[in-house]
C-alpha atoms as a PDB file:
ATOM      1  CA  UNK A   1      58.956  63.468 163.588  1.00  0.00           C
ATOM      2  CA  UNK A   2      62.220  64.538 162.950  1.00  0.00           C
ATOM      3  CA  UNK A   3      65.251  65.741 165.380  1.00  0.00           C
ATOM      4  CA  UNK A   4      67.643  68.322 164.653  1.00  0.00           C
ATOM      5  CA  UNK A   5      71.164  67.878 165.636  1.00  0.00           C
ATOM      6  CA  UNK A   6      73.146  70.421 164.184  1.00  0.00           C
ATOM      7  CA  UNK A   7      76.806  72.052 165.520  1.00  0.00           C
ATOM      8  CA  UNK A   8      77.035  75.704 164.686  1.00  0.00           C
ATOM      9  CA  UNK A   9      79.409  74.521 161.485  1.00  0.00           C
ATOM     10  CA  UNK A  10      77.031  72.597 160.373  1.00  0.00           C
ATOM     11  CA  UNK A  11      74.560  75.889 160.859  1.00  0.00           C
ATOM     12  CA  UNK A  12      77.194  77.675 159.217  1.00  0.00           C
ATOM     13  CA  UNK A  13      77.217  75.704 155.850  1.00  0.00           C
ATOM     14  CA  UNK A  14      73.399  75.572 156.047  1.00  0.00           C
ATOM     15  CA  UNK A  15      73.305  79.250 155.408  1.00  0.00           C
ATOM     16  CA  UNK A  16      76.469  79.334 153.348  1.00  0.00           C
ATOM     17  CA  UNK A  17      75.362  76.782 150.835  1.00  0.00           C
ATOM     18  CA  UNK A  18      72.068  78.981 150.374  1.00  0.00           C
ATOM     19  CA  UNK A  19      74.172  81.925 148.692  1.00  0.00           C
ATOM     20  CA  UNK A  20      73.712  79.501 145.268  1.00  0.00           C
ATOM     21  CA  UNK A  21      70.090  79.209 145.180  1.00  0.00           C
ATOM     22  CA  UNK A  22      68.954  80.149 141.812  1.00  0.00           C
ATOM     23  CA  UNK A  23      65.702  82.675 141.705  1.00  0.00           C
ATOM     24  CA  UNK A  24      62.518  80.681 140.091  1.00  0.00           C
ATOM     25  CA  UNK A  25      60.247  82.932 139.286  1.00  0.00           C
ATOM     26  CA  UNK A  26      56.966  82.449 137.020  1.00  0.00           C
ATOM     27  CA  UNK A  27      56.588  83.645 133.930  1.00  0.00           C
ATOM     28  CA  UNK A  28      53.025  85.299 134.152  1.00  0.00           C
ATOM     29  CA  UNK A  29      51.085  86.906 136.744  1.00  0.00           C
ATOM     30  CA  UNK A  30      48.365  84.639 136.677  1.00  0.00           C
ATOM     31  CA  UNK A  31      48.985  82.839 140.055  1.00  0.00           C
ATOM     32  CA  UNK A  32      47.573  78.981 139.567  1.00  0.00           C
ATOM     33  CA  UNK A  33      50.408  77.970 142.786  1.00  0.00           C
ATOM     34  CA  UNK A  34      51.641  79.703 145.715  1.00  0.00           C
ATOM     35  CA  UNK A  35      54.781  81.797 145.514  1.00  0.00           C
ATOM     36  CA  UNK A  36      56.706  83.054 148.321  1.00  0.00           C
ATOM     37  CA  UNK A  37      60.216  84.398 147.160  1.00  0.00           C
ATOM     38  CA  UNK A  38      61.622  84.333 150.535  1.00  0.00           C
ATOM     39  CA  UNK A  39      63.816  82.296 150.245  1.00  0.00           C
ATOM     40  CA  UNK A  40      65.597  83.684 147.232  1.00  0.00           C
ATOM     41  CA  UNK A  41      65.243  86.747 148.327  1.00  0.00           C
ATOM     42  CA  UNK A  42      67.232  85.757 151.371  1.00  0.00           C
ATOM     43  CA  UNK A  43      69.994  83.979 148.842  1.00  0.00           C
ATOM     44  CA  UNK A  44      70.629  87.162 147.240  1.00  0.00           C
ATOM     45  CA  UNK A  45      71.491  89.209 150.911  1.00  0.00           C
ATOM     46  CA  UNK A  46      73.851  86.773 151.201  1.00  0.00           C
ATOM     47  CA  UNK A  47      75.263  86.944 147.791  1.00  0.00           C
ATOM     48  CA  UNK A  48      75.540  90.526 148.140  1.00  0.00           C
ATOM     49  CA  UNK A  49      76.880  90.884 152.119  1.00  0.00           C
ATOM     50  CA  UNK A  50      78.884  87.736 152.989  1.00  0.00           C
ATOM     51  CA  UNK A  51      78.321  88.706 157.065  1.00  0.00           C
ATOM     52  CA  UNK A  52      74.494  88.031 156.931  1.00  0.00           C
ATOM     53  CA  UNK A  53      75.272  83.904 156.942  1.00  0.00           C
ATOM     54  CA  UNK A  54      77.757  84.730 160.262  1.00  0.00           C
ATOM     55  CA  UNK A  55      74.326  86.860 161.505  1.00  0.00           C
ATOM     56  CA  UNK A  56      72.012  84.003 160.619  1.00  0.00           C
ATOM     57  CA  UNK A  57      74.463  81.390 162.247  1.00  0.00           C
ATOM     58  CA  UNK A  58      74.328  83.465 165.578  1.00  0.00           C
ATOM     59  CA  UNK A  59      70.546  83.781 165.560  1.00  0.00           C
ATOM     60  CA  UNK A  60      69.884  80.193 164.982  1.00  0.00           C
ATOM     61  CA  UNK A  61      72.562  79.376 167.721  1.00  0.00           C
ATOM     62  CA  UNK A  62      70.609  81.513 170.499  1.00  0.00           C
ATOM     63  CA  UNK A  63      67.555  79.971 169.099  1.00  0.00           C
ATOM     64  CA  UNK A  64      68.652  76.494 169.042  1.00  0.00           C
ATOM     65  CA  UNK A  65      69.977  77.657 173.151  1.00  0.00           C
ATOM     66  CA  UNK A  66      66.658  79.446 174.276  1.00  0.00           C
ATOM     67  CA  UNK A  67      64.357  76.438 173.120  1.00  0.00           C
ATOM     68  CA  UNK A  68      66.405  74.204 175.239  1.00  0.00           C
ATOM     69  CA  UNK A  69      66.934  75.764 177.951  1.00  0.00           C
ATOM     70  CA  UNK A  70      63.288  76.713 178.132  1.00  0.00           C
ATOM     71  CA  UNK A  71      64.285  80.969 178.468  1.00  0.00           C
ATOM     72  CA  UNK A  72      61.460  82.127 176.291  1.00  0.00           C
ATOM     73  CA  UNK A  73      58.504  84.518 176.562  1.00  0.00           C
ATOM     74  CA  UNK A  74      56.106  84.433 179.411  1.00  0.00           C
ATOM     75  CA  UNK A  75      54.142  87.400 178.348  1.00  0.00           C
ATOM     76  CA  UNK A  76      51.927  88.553 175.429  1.00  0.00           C
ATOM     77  CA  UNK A  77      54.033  90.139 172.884  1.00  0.00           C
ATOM     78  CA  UNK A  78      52.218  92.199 170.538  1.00  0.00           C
ATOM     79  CA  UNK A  79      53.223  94.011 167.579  1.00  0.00           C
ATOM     80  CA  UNK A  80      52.175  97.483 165.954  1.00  0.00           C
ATOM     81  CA  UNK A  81      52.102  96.912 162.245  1.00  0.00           C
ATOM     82  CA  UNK A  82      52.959  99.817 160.032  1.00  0.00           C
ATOM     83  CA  UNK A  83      51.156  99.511 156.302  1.00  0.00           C
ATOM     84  CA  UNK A  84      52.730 100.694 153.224  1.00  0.00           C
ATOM     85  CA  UNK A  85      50.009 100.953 150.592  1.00  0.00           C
ATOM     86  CA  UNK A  86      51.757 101.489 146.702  1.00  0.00           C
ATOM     87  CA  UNK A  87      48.781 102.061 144.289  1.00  0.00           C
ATOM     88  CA  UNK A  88      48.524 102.954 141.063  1.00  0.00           C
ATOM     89  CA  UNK A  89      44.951 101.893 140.048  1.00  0.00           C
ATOM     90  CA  UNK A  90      42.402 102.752 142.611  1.00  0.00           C
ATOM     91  CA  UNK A  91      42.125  99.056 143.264  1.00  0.00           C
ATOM     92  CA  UNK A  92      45.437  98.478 144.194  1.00  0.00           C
ATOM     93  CA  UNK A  93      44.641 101.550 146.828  1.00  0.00           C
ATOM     94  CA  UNK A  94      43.138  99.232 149.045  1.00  0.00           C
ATOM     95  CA  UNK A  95      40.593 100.127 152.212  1.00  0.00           C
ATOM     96  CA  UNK A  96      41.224 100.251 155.760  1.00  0.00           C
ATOM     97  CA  UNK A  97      38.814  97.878 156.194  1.00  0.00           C
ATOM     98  CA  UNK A  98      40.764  95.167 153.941  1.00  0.00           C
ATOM     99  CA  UNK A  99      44.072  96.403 155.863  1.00  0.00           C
ATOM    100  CA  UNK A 100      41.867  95.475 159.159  1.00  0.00           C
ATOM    101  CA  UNK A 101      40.662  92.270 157.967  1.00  0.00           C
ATOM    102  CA  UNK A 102      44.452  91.250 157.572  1.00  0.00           C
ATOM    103  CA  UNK A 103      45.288  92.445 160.924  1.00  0.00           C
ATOM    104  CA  UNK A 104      42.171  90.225 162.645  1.00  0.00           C
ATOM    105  CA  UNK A 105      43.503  87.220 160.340  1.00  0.00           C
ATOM    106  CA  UNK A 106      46.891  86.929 161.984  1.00  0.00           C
ATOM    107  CA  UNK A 107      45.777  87.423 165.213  1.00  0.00           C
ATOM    108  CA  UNK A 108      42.846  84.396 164.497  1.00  0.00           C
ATOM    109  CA  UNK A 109      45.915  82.703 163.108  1.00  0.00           C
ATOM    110  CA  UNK A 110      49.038  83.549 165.553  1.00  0.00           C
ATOM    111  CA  UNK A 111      46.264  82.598 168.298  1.00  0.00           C
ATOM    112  CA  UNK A 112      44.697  79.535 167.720  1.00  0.00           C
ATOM    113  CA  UNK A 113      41.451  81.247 167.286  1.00  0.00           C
ATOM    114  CA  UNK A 114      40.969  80.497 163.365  1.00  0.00           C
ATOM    115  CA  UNK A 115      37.651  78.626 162.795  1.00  0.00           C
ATOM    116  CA  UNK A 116      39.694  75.723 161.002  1.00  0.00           C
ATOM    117  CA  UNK A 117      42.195  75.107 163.466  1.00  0.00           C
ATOM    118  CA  UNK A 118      39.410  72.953 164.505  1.00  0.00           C
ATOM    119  CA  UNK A 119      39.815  70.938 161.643  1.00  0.00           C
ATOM    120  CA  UNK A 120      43.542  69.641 162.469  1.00  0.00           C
ATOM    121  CA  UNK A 121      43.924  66.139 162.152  1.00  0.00           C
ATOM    122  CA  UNK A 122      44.098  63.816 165.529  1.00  0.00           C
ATOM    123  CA  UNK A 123      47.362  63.046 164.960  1.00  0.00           C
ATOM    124  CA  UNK A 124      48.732  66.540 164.786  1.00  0.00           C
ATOM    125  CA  UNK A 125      46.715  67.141 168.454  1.00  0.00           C
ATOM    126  CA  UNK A 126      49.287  66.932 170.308  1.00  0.00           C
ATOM    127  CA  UNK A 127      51.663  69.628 168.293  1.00  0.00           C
ATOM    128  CA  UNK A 128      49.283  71.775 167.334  1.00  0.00           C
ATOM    129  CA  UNK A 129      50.147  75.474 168.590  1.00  0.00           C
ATOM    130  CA  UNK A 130      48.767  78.668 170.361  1.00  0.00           C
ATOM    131  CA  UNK A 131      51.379  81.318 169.579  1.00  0.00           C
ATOM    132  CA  UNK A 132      50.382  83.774 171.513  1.00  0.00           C
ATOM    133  CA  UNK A 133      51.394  86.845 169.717  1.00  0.00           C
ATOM    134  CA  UNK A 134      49.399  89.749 168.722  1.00  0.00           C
ATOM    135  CA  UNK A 135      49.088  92.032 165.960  1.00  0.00           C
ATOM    136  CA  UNK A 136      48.063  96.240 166.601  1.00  0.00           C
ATOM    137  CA  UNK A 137      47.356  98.275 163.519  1.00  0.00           C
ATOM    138  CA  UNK A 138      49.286 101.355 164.098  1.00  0.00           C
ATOM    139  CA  UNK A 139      48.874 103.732 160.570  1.00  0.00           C
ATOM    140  CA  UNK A 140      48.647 103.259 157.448  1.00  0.00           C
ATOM    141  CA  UNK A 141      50.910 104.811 154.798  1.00  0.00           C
ATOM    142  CA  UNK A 142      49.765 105.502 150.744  1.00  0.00           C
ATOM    143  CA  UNK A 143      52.035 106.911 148.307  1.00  0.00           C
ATOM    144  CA  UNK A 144      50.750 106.866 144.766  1.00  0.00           C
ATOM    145  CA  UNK A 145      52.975 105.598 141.839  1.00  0.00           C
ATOM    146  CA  UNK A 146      53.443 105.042 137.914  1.00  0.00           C
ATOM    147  CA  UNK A 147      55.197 101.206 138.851  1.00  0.00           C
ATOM    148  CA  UNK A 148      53.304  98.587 137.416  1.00  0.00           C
ATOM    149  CA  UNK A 149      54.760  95.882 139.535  1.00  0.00           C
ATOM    150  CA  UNK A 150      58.030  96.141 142.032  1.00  0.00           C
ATOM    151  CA  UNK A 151      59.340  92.662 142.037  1.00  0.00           C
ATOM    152  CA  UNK A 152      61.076  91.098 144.780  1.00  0.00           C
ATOM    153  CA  UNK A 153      64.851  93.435 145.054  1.00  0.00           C
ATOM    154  CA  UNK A 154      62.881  95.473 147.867  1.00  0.00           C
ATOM    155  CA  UNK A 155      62.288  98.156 145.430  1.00  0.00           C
ATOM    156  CA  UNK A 156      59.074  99.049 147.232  1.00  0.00           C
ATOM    157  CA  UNK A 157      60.943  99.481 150.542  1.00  0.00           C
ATOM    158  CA  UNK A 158      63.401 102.558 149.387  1.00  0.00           C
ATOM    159  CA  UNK A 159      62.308 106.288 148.405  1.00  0.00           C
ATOM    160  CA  UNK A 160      65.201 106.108 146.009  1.00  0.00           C
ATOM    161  CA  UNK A 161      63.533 103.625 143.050  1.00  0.00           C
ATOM    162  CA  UNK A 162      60.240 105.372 144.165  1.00  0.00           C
ATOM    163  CA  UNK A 163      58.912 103.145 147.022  1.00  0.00           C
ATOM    164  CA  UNK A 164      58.298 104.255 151.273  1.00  0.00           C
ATOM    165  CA  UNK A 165      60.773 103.294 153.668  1.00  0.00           C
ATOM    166  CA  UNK A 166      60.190 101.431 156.637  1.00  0.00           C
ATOM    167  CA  UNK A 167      58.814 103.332 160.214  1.00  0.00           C
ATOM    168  CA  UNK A 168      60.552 102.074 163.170  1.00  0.00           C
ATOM    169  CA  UNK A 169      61.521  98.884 161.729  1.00  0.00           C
ATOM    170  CA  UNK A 170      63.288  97.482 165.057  1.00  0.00           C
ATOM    171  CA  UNK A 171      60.267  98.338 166.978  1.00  0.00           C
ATOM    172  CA  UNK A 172      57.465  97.854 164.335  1.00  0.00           C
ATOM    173  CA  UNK A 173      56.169  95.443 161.704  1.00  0.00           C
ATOM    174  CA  UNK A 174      56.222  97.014 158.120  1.00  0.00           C
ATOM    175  CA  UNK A 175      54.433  95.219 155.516  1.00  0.00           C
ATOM    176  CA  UNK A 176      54.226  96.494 152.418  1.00  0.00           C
ATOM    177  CA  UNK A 177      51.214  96.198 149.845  1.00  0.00           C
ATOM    178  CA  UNK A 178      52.019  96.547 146.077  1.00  0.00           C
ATOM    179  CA  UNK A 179      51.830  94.631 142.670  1.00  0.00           C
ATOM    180  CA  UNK A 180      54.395  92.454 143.398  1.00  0.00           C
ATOM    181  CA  UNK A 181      54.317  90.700 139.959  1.00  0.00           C
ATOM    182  CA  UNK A 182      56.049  87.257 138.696  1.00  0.00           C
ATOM    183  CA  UNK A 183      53.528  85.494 140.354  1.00  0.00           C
ATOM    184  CA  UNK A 184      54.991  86.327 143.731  1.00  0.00           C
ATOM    185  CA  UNK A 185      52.125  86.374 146.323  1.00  0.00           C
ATOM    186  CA  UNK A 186      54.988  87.751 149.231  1.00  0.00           C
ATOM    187  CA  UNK A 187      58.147  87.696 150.940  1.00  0.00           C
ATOM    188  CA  UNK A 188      59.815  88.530 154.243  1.00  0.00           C
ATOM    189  CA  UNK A 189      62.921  89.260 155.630  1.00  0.00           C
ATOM    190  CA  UNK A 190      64.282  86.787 158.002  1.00  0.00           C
ATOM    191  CA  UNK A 191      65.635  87.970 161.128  1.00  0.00           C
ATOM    192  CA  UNK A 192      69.333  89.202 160.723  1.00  0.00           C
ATOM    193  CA  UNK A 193      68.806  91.408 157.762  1.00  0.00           C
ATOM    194  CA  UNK A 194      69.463  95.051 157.222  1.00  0.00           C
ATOM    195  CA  UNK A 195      66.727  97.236 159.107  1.00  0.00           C
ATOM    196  CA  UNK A 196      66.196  99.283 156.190  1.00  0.00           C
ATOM    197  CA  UNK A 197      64.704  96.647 154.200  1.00  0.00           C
ATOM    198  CA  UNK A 198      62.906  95.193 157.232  1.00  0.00           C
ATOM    199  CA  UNK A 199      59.625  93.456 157.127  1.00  0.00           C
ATOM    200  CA  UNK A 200      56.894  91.922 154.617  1.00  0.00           C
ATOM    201  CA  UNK A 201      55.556  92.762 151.376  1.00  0.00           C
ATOM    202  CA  UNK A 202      52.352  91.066 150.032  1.00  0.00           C
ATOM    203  CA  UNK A 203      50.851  91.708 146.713  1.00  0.00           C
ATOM    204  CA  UNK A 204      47.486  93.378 146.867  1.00  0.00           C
ATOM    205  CA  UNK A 205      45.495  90.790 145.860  1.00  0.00           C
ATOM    206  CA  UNK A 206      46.192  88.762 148.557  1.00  0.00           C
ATOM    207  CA  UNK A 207      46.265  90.494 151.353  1.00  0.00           C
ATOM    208  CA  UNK A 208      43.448  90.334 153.835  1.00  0.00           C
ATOM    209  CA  UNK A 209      39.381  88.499 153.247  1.00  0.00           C
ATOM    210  CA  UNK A 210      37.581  91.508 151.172  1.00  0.00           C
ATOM    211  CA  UNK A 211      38.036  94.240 148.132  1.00  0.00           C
ATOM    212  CA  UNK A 212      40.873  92.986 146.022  1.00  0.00           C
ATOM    213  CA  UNK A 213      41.609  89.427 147.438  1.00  0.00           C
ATOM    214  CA  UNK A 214      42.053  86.867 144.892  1.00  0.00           C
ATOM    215  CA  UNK A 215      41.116  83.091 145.159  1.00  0.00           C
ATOM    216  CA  UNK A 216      42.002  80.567 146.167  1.00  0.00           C
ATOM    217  CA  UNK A 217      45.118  82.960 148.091  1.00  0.00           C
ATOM    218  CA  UNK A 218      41.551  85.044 149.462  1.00  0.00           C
ATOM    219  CA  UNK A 219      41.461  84.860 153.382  1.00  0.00           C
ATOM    220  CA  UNK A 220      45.237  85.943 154.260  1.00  0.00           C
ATOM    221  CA  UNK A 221      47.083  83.305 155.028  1.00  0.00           C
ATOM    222  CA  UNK A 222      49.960  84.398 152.897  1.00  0.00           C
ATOM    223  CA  UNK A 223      50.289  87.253 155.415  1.00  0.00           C
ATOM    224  CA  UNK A 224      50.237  84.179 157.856  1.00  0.00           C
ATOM    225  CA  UNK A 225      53.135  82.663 156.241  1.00  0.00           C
ATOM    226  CA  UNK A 226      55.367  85.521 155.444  1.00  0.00           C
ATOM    227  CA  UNK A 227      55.091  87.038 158.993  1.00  0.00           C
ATOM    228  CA  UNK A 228      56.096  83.233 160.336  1.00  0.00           C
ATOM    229  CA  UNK A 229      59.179  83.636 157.695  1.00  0.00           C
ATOM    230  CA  UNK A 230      59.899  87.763 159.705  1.00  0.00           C
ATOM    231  CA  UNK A 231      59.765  85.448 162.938  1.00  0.00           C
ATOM    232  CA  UNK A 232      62.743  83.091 161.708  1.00  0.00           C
ATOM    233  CA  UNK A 233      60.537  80.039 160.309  1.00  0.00           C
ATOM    234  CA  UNK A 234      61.635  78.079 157.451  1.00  0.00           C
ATOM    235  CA  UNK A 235      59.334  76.704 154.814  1.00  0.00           C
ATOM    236  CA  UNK A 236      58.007  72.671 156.098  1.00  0.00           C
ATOM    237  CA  UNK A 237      60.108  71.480 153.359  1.00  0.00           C
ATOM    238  CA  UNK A 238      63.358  73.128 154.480  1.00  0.00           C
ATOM    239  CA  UNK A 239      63.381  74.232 150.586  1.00  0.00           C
ATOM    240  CA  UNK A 240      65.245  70.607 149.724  1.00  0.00           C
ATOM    241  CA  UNK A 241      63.860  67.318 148.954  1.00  0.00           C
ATOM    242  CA  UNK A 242      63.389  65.854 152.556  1.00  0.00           C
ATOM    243  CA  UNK A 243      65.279  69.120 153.917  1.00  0.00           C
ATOM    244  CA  UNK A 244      64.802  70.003 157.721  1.00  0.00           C
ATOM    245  CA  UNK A 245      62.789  73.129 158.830  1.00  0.00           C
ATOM    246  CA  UNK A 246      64.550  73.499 161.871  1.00  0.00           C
ATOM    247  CA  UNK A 247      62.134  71.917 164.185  1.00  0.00           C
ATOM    248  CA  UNK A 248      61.473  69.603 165.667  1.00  0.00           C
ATOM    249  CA  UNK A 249      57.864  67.943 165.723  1.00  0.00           C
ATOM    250  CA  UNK A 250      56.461  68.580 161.798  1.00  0.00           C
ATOM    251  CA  UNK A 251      57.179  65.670 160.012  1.00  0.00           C
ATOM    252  CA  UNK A 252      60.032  65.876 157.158  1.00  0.00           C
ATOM    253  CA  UNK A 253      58.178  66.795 154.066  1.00  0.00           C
ATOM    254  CA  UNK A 254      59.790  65.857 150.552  1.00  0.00           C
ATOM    255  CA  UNK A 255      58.725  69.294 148.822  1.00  0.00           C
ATOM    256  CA  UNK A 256      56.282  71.665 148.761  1.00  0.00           C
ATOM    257  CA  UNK A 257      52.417  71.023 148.664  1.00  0.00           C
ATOM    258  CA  UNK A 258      50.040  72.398 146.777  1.00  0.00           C
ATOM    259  CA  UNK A 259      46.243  73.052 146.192  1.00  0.00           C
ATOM    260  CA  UNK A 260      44.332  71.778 149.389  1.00  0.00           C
ATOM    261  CA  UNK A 261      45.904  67.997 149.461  1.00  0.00           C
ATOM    262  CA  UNK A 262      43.490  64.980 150.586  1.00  0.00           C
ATOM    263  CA  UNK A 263      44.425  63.734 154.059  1.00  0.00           C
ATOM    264  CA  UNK A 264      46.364  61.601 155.414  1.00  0.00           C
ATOM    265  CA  UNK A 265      49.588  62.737 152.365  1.00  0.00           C
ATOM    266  CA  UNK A 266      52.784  60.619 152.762  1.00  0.00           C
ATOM    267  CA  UNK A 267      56.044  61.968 152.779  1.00  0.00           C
ATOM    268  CA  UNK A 268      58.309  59.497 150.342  1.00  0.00           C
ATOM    269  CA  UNK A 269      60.921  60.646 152.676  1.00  0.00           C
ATOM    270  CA  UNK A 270      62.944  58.025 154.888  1.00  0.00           C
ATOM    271  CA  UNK A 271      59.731  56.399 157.561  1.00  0.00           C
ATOM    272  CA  UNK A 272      56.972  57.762 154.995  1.00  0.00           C
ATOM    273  CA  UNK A 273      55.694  59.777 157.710  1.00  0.00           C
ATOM    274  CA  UNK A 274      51.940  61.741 156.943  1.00  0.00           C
ATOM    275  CA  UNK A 275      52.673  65.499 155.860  1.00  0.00           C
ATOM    276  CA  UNK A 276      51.337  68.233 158.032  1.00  0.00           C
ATOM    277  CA  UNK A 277      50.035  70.003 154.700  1.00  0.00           C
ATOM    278  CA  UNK A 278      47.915  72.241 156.928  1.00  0.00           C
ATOM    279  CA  UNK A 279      50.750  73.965 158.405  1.00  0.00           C
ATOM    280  CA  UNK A 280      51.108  77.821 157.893  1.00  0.00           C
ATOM    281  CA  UNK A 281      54.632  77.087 156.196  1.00  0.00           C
ATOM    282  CA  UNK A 282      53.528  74.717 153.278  1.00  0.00           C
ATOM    283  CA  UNK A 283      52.613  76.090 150.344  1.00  0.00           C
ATOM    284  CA  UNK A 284      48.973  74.694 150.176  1.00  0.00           C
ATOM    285  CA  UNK A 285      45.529  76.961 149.467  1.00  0.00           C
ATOM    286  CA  UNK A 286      44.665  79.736 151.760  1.00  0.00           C
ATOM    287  CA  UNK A 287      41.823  76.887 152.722  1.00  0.00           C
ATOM    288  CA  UNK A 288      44.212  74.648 152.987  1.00  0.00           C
ATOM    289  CA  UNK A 289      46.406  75.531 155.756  1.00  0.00           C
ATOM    290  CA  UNK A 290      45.192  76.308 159.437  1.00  0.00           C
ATOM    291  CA  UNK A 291      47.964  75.482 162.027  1.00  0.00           C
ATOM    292  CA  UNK A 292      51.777  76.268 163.381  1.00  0.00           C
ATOM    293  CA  UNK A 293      53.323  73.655 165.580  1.00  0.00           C
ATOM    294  CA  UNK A 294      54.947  73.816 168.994  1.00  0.00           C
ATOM    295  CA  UNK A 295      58.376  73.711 167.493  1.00  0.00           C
ATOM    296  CA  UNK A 296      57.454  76.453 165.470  1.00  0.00           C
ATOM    297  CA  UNK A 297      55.769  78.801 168.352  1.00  0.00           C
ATOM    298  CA  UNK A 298      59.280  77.961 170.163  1.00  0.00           C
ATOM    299  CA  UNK A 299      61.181  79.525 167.162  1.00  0.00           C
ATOM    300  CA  UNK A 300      59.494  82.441 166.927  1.00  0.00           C
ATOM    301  CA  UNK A 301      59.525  83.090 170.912  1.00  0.00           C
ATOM    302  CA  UNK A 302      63.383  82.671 171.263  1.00  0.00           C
ATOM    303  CA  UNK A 303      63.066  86.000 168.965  1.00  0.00           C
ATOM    304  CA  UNK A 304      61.350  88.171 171.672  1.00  0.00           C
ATOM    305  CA  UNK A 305      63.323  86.908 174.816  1.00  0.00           C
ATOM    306  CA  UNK A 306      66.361  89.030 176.184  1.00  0.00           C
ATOM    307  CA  UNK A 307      69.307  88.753 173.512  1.00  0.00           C
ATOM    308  CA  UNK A 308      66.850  87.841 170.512  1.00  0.00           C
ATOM    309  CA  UNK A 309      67.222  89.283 167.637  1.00  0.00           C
ATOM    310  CA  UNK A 310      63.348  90.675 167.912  1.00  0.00           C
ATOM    311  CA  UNK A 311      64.409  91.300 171.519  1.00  0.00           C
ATOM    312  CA  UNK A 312      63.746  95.659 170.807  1.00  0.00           C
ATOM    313  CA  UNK A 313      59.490  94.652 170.344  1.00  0.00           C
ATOM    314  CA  UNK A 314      59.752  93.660 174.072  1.00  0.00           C
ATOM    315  CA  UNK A 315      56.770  91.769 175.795  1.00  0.00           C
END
């Protein structure tokens, strides 16, 4: 388990250094590994406004405060989600009853009451977290359109290239469902961005357990982990060989995982430590990942506390 001992300049530099990540993306849409573009989505707000890495610096410093000093939620908090449905086919139109399957998956998942989360390992017992956050459908909006896919420039978030803009966004999840394309299954804002391009999209054929969902990316958990990335986690990896996540008790993973990996994996990182491949923020099979940690149910608390950045969704 690793410990994080970083100054705000060190924060600082962390965020900085992130305005030169390069955008992978694949070449086709057929999705044989996980995608979440994230990360490079976040590189480019920086590249374009040079005050988000000051934002992010400040965030992760009240963070980094409210997990040690203990000041974080008490209560339930529990979020209305607003849906953005972008069709063109009649598939991509997807039913309120796939929409509702999504919203019962991340409160199985942000609640510890996923079947699997049975199956985490002894050794991650001890870690192994109930968030204790909610999720409330509160509408659903569908706007038809001639877009084939809307990549990842939040195209789908503005009425100006065509797309619905976020309802409430400081009060109210938006996720947005669309042909993403590039073999992108999501991506999320991280807490500190503009409002007006708040929230998640997910692709359309990965969103919730029925109609269009696509194995092996077929029983939402990429909702899972791009709504962990909206509440300020990082991927396990800390997107670097043997980078840091940010918290505390996962164990320092050398890169990404994929497929559903055989238990125990080592890390070749320094102390070889086992991986926790199951963890929401890997980039394993839907199947394949079932848990968040304490660490990471602290992170995403500090968010809803007075003076968090998520502070306006109260408790």
């Amino acid at each position: 388990m690793k410990k994080i001992l970083l100054s705000a300049v060190a924060l600082l530099m962390l965020f900085s250094c992130q305005n030169d990540t390069t955008e992978i993306v694949p070449s086709a849409d057929s999705v044989t590994k996980r995608g979440c573009a994230s990360q490079e989505v976040l590189a480019a707000q920086m590249k374009a406004d040079p005050t988000l890495a000051l934002r992010m610096n400040e965030i992760e410093a009240f963070t980094q405060k409210a997990m040690s000093s203990a000041r974080l939620v008490n209560g339930k908090v529990q979020i209305p989600v607003v849906v953005n449905v972008l069709y063109r086919t009649t598939a991509e139109n997807i039913s309120l009853a796939q929409i509702q399957s999504q919203i019962d998956v991340l409160n199985k998942d942000f609640n510890a009451a996923n079947s699997d989360f049975t199956s985490v390992p002894s050794l991650f017992s001890g870690v192994k977290a109930n968030v204790g956050i909610s999720f409330v459908l509160d509408q659903v909006i569908r706007k038809s359109t001639t877009k084939t896919s809307w990549g990842t420039t939040d195209a789908m978030k503005k009425t100006t290239s065509g797309g619905l803009a976020p309802t409430s966004p400081t009060t109210k999840l938006n996720l947005w469902v669309c042909t993403i394309g590039g073999g992108i299954l999501g991506y999320a804002q991280f807490p500190g961005g503009s409002s007006s391009t708040d929230g998640v999209a997910i692709d359309s054929k990965y969103i919730g357990t029925t109609g269009t969902t696509t194995y092996p990316y077929n029983l939402g958990r990429t909702a899972t982990h791009e709504v962990g990335h909206w509440m300020n986690l990082r991927h396990i990896w800390g997107d670097a060989t043997c980078g840091s996540d940010l918290v505390s008790d996962t164990p320092t993973h050398n890169t990404a995982n994929y497929g559903v990996p055989a238990y125990p994996h080592y890390s070749t990182c320094t102390g070889t430590p086992v991986e926790m491949t199951m963890n929401y923020m890997d980039y394993t099979d839907d199947r394949g990942m079932y848990m968040f940690s304490n660490g990471q149910k602290s992170r995403m608390s500090a968010l809803f506390v007075s003076g968090g950045s998520r502070a306006s969704f109260g408790i």
